[in-house]
N, C-alpha and C. Protein backbone atom coordinates (compact mmCIF):
# COMPACT_ATOMS: atom_id res chain seq x y z
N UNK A 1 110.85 96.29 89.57
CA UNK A 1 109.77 96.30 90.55
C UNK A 1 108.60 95.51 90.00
N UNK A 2 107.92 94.69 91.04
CA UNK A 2 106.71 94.24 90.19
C UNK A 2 105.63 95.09 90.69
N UNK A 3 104.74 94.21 89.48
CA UNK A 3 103.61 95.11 89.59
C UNK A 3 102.04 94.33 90.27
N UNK A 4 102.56 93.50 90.90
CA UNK A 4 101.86 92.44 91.75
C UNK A 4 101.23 93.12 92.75
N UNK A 5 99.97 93.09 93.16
CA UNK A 5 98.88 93.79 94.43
C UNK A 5 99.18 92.54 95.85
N UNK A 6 99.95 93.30 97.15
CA UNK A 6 99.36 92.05 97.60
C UNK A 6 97.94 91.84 98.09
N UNK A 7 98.16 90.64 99.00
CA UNK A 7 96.76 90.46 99.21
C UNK A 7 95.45 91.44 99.90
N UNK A 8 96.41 91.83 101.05
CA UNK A 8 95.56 93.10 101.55
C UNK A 8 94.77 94.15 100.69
N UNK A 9 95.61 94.46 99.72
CA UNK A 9 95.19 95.56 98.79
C UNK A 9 95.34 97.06 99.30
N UNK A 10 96.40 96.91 100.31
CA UNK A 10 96.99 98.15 101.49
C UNK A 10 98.51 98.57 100.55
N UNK A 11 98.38 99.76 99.84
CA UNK A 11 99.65 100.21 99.31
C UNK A 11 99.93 102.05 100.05
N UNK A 12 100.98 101.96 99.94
CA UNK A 12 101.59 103.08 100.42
C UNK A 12 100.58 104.16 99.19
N UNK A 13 100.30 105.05 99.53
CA UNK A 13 100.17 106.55 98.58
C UNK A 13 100.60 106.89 97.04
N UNK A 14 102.20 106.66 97.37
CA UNK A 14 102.81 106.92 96.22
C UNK A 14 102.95 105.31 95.25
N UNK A 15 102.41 103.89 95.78
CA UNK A 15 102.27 102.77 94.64
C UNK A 15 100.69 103.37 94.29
N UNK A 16 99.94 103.35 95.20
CA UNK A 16 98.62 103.65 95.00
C UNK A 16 98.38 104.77 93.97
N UNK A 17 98.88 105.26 94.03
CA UNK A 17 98.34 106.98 92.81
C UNK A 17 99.07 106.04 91.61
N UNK A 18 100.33 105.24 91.88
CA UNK A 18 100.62 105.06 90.54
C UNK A 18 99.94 103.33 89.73
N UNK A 19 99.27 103.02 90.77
CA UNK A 19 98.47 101.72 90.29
C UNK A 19 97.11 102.80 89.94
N UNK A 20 96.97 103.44 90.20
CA UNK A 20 95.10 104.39 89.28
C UNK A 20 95.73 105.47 88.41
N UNK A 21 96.87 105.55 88.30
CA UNK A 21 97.20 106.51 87.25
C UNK A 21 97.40 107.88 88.10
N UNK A 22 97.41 108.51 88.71
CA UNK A 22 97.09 109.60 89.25
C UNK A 22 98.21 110.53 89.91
N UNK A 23 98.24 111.38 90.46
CA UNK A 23 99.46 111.94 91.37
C UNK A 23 99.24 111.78 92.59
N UNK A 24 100.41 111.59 93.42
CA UNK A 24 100.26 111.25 95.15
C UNK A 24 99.20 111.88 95.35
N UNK A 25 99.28 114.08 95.38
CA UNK A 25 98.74 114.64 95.60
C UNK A 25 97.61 114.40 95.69
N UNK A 26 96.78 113.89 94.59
CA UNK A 26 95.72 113.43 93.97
C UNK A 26 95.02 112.52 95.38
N UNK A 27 95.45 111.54 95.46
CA UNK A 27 95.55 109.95 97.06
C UNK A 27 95.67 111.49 97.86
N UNK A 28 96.56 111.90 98.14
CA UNK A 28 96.17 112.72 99.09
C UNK A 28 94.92 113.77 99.61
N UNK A 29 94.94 114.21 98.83
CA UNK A 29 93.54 115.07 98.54
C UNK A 29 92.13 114.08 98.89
N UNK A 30 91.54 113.43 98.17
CA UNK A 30 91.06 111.54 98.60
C UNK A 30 90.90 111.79 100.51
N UNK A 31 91.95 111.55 100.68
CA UNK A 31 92.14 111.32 102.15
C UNK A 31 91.73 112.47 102.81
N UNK A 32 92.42 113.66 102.95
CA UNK A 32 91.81 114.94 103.17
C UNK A 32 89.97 115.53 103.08
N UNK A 33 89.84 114.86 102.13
CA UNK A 33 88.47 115.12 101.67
C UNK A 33 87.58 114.09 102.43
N UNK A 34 87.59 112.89 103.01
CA UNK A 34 87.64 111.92 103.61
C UNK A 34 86.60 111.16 102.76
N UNK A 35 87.34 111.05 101.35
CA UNK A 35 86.74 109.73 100.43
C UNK A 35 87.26 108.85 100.82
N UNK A 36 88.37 108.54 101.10
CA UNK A 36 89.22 107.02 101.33
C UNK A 36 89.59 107.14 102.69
N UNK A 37 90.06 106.12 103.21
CA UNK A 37 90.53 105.67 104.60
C UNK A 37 91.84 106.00 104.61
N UNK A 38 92.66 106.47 105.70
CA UNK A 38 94.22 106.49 105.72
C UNK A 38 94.46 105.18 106.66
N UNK A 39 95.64 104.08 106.47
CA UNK A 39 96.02 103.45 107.56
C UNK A 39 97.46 103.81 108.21
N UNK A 40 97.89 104.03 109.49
CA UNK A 40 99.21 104.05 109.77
C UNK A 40 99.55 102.30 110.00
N UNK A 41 100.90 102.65 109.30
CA UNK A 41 101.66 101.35 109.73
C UNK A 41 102.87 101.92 110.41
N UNK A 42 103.10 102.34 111.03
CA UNK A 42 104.79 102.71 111.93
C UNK A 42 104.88 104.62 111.16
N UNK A 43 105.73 104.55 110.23
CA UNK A 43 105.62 105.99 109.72
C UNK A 43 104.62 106.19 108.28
N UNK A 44 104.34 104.81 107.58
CA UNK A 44 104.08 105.14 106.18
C UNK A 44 101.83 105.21 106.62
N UNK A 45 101.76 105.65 105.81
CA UNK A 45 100.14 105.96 105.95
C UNK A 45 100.03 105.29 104.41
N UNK A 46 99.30 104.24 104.95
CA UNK A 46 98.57 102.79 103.74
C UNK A 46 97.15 103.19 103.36
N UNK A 47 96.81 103.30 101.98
CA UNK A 47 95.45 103.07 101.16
C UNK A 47 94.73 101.87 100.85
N UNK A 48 93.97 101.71 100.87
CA UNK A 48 93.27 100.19 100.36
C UNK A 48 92.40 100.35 99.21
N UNK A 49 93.15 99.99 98.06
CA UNK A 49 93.04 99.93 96.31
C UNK A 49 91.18 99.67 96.24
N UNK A 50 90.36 98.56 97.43
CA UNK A 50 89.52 98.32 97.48
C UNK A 50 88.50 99.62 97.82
N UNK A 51 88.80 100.40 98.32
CA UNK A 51 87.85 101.56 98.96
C UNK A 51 88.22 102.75 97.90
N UNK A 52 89.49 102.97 97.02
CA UNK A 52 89.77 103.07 96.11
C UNK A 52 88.76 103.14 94.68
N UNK A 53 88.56 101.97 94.54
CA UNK A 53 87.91 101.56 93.89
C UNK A 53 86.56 101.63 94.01
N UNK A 54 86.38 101.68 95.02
CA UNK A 54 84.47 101.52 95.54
C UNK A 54 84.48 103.14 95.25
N UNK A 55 85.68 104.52 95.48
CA UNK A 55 84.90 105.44 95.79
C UNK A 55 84.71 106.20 94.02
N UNK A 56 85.50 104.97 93.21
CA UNK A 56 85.63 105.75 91.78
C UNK A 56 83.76 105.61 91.64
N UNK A 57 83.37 104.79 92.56
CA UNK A 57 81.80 104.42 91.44
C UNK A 57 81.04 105.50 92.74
N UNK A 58 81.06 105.75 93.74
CA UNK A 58 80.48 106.59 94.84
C UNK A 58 80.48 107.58 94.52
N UNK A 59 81.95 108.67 94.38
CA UNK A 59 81.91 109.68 94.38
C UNK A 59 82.50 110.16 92.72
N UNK A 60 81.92 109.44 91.50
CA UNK A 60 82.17 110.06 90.48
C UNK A 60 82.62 111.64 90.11
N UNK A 61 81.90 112.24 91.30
CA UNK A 61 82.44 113.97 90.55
C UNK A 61 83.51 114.31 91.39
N UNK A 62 83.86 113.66 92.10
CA UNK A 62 85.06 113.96 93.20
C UNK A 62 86.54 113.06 93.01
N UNK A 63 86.21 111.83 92.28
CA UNK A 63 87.40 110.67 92.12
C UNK A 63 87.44 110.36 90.97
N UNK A 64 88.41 110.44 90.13
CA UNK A 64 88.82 110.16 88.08
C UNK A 64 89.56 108.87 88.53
N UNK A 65 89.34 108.37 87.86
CA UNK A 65 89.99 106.90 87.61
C UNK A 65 90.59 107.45 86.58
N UNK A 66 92.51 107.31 86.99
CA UNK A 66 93.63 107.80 85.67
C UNK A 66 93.46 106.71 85.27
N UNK A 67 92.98 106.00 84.92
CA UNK A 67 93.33 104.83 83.66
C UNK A 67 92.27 104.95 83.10
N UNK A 68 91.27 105.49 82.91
CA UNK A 68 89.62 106.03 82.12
C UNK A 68 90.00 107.05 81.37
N UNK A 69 89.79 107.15 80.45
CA UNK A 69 90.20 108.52 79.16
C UNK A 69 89.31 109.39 80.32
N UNK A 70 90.03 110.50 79.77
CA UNK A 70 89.47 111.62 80.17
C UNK A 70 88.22 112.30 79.05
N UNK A 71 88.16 112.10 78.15
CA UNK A 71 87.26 112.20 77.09
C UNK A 71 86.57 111.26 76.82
N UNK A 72 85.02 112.09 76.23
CA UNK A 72 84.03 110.87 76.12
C UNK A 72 84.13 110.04 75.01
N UNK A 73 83.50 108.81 74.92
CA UNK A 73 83.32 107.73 73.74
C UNK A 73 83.47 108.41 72.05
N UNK A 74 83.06 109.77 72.47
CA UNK A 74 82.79 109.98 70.87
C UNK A 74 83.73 111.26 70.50
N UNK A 75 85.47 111.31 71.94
CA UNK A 75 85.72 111.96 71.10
C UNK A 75 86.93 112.04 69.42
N UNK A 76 87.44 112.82 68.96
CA UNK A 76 88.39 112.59 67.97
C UNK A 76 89.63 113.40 68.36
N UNK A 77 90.31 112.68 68.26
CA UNK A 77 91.73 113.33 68.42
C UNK A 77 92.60 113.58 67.25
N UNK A 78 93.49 114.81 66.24
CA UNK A 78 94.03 114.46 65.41
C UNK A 78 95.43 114.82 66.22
N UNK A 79 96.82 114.22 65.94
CA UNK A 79 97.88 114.27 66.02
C UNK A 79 98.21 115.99 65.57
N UNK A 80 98.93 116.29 66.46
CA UNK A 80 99.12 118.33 65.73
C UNK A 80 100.14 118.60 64.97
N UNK A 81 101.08 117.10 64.00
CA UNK A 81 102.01 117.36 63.43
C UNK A 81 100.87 117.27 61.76
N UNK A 82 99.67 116.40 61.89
CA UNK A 82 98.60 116.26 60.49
C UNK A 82 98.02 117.71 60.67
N UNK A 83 97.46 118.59 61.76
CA UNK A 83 96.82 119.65 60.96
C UNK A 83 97.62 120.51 60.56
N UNK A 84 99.09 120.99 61.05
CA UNK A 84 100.02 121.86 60.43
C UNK A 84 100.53 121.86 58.83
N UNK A 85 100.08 120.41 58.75
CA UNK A 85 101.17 120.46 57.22
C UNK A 85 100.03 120.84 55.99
């Protein structure tokens, strides 16, 4: 499969959650909540990566961008096989 956007920037739900990292559920919820737009095309209901994107910077406490650590700049992580031994 590629991983090419087309031009529209109109993906089904389930490319969309997995181009931001996220779970369908996740795009779904989005929609429900009415951060993002739904489009019908025949049966599939299309997202636009662009409004997507606009609502990661809008609605910060409501939309995670999965490809943004979830932790801040300063945190430390150790591996849990180094503190056991």
């Amino acid at each position: 499969m590629s991983n090419t956007i087309p031009p529209s920037r109109k993906l089904s739900i389930f490319l969309a959650a997995q181009h931001v990292h996220v779970n369908e559920r996740t795009v779904e919820r989005w929609l429900g909540a009415g951060l993002i737009v739904g489009y019908v095309d025949g049966k599939n209901v299309l997202v636009d990566l662009d409004e997507i994107e606009a609502g990661f910077r809008l609605y910060p406490q409501h939309m995670r961008d999965g490809r943004r650590p979830k932790f801040g700049p300063n945190v430390r992580l150790v591996p849990l096989s180094k503190v056991e031994q």
